[in-house]
N, C-alpha and C. Protein backbone atom coordinates (compact mmCIF):
# COMPACT_ATOMS: atom_id res chain seq x y z
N UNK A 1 0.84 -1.18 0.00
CA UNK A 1 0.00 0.00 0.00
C UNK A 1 0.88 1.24 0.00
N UNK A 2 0.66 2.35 -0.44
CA UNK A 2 1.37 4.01 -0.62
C UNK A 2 1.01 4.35 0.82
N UNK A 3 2.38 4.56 1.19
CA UNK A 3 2.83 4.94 2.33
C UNK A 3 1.68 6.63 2.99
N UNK A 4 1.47 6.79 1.54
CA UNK A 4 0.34 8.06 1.55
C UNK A 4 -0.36 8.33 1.39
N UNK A 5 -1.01 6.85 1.47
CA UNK A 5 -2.99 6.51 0.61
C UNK A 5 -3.75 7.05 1.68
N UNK A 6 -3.93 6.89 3.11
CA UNK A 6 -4.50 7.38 3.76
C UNK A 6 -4.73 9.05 3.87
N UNK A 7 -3.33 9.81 3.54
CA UNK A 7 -3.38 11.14 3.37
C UNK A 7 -3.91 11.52 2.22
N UNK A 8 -3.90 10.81 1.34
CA UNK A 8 -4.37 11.07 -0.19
C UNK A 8 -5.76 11.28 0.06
N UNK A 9 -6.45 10.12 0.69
CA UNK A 9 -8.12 10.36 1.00
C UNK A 9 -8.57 11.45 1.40
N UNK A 10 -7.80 11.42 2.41
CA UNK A 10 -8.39 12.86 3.64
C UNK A 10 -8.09 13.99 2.87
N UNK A 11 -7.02 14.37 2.26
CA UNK A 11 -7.00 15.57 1.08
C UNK A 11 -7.90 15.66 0.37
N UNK A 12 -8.32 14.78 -0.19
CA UNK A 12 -9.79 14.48 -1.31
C UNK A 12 -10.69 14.49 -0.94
N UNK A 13 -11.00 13.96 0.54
CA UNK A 13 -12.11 14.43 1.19
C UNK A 13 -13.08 13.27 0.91
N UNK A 14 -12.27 11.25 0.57
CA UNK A 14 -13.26 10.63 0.26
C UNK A 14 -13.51 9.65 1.16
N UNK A 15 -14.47 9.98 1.68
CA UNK A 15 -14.43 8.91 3.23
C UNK A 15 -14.97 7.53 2.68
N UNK A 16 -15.39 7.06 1.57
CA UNK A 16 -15.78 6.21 1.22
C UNK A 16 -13.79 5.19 1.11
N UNK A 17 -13.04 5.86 0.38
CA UNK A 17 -12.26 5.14 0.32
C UNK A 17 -11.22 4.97 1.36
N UNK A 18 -11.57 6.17 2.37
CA UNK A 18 -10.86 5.85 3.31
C UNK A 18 -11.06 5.10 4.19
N UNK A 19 -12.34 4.87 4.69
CA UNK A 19 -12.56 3.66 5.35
C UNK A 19 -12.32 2.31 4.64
N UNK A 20 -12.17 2.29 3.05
CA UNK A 20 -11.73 0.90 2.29
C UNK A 20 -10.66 0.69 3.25
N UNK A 21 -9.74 2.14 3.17
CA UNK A 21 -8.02 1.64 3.89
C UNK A 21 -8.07 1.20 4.86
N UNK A 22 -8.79 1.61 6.12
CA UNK A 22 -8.69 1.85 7.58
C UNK A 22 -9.37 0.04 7.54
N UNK A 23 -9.79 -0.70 6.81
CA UNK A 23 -10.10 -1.98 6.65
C UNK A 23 -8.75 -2.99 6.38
N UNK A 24 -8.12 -2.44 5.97
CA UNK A 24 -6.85 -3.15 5.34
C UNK A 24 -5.97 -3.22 6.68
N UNK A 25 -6.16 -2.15 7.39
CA UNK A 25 -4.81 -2.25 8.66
C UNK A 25 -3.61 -1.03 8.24
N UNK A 26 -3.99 -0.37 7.90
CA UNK A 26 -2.66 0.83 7.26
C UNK A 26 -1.56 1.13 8.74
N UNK A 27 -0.83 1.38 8.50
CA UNK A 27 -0.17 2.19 8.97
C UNK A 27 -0.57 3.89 9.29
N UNK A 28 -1.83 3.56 10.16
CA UNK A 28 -2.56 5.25 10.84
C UNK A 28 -1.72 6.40 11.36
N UNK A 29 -0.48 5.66 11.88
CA UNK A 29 0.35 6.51 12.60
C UNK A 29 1.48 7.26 10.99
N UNK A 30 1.63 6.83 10.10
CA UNK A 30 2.35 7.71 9.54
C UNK A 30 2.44 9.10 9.21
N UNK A 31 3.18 9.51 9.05
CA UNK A 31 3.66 10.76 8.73
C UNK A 31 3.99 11.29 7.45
N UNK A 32 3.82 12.48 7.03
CA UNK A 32 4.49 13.30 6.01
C UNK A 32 5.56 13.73 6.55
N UNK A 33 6.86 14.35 5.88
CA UNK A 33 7.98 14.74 6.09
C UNK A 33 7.73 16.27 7.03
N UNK A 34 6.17 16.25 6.93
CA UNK A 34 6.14 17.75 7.82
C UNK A 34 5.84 17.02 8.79
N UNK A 35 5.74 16.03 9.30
CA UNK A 35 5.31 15.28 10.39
C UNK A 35 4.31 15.35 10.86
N UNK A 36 3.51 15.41 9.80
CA UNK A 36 1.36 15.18 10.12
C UNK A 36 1.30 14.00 9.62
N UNK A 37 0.09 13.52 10.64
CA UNK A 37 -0.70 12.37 10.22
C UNK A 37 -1.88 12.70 9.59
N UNK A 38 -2.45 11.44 9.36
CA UNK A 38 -3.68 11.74 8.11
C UNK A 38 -4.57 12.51 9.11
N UNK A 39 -4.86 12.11 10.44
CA UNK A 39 -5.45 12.95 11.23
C UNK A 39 -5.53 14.58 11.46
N UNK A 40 -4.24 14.87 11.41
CA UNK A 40 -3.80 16.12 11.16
C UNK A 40 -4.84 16.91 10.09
N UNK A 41 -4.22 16.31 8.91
CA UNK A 41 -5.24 16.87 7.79
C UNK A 41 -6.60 16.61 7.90
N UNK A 42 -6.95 16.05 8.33
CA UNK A 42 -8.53 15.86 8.93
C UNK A 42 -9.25 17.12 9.32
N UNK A 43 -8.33 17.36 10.54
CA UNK A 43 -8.70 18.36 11.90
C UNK A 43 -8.45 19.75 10.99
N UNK A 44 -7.48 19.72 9.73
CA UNK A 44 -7.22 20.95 9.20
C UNK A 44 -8.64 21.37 8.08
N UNK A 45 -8.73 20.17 7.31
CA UNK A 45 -9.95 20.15 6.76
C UNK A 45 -11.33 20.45 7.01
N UNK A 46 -11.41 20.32 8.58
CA UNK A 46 -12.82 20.27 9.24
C UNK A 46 -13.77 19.52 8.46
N UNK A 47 -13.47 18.04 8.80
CA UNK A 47 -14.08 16.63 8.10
C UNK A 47 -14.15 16.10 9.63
N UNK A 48 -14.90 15.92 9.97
CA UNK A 48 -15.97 15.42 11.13
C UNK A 48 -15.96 14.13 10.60
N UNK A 49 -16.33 13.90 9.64
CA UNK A 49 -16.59 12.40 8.95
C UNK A 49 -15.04 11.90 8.90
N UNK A 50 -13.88 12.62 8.57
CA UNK A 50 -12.95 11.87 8.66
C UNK A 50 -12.04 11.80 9.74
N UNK A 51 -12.36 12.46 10.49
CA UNK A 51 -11.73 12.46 12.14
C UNK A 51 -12.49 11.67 12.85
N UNK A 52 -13.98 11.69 12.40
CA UNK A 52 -14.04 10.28 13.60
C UNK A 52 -13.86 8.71 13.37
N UNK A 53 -13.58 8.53 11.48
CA UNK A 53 -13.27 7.41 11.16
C UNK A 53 -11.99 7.44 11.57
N UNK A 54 -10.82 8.14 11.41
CA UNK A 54 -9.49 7.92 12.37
C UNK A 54 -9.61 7.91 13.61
N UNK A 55 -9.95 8.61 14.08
CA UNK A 55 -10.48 8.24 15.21
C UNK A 55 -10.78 6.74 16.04
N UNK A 56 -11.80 6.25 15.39
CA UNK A 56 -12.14 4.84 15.29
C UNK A 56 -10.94 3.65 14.80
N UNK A 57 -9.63 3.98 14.07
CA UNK A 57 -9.44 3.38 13.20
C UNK A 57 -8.27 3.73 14.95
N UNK A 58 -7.87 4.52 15.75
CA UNK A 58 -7.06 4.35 16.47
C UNK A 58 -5.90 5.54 16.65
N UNK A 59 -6.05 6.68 15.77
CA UNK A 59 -5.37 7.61 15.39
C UNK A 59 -4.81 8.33 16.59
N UNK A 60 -3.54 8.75 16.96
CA UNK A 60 -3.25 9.76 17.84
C UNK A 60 -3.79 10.66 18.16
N UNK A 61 -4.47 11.71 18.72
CA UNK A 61 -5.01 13.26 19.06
C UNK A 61 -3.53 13.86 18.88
N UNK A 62 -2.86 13.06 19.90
CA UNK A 62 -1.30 13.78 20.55
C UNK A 62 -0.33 13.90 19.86
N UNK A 63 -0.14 13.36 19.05
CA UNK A 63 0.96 12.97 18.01
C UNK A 63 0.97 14.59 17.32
N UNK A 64 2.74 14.96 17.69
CA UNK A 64 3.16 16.44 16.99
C UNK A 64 3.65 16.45 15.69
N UNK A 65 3.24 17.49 15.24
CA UNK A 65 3.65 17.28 14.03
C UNK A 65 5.10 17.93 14.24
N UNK A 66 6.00 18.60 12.95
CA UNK A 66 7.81 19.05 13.31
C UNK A 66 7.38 20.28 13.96
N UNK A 67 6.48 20.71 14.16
CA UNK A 67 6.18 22.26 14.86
C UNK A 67 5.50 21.98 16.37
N UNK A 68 5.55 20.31 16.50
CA UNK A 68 4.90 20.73 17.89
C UNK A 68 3.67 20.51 18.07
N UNK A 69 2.84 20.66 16.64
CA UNK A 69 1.56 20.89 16.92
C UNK A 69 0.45 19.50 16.80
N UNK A 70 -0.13 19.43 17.76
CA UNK A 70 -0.99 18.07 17.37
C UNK A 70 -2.53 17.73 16.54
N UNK A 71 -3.10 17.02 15.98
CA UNK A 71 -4.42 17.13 15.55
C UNK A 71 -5.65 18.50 16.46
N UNK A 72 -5.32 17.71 18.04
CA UNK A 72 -5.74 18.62 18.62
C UNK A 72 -5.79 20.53 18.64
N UNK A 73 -4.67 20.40 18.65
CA UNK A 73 -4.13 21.49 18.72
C UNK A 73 -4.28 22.42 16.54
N UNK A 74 -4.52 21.62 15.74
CA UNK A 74 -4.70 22.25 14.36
C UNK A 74 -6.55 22.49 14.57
N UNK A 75 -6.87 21.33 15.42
CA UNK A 75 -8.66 21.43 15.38
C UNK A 75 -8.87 23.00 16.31
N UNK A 76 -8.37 23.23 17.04
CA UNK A 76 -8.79 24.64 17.73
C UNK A 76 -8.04 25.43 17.44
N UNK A 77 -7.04 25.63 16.23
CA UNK A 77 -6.43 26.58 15.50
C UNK A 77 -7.59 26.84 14.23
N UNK A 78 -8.03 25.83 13.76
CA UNK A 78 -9.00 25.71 12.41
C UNK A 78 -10.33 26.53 12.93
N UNK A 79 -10.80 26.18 14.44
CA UNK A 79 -12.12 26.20 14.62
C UNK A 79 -12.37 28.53 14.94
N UNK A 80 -10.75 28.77 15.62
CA UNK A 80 -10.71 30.49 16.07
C UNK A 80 -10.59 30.99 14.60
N UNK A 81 -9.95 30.31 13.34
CA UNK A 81 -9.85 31.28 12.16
C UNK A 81 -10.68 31.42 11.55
């Protein structure tokens, strides 16, 4: 599987295929070289639908990205702008 299929979804915004992945067993915890998880982009997206399928699937909240910053922490940066 592409080390970046899960991020690929959540960019696209297709929860249909992302739950295909989150079926397979992916690797949830990976990273981009900026050090976000697919979660990350989730919480940046404001996809409810795809934060709670990561969510479900086992995803970090906590997990920083290279700045420090966590899902958490992009969801109440996303939610004040």
């Amino acid at each position: 599987m592409d080390t970046y299929a899960l991020h690929d979804a959540v960019r696209l915004g297709l929860i249909d295929e992302l739950n295909d992945l989150l079926d397979t067993k992916p690797d949830i915890h990976a990273t981009l070289p900026s050090g976000r998880t697919a979660l990350h982009l989730a919480a940046a997206a404001k996809r409810p639908d795809l934060i709670c399928a990561l969510l479900f699937a086992g995803c970090d909240v906590h997990a920083p990205d290279c700045f420090g910053r966590t899902p958490l922490d992009i969801d109440r940066i996303v939610r004040r702008g």
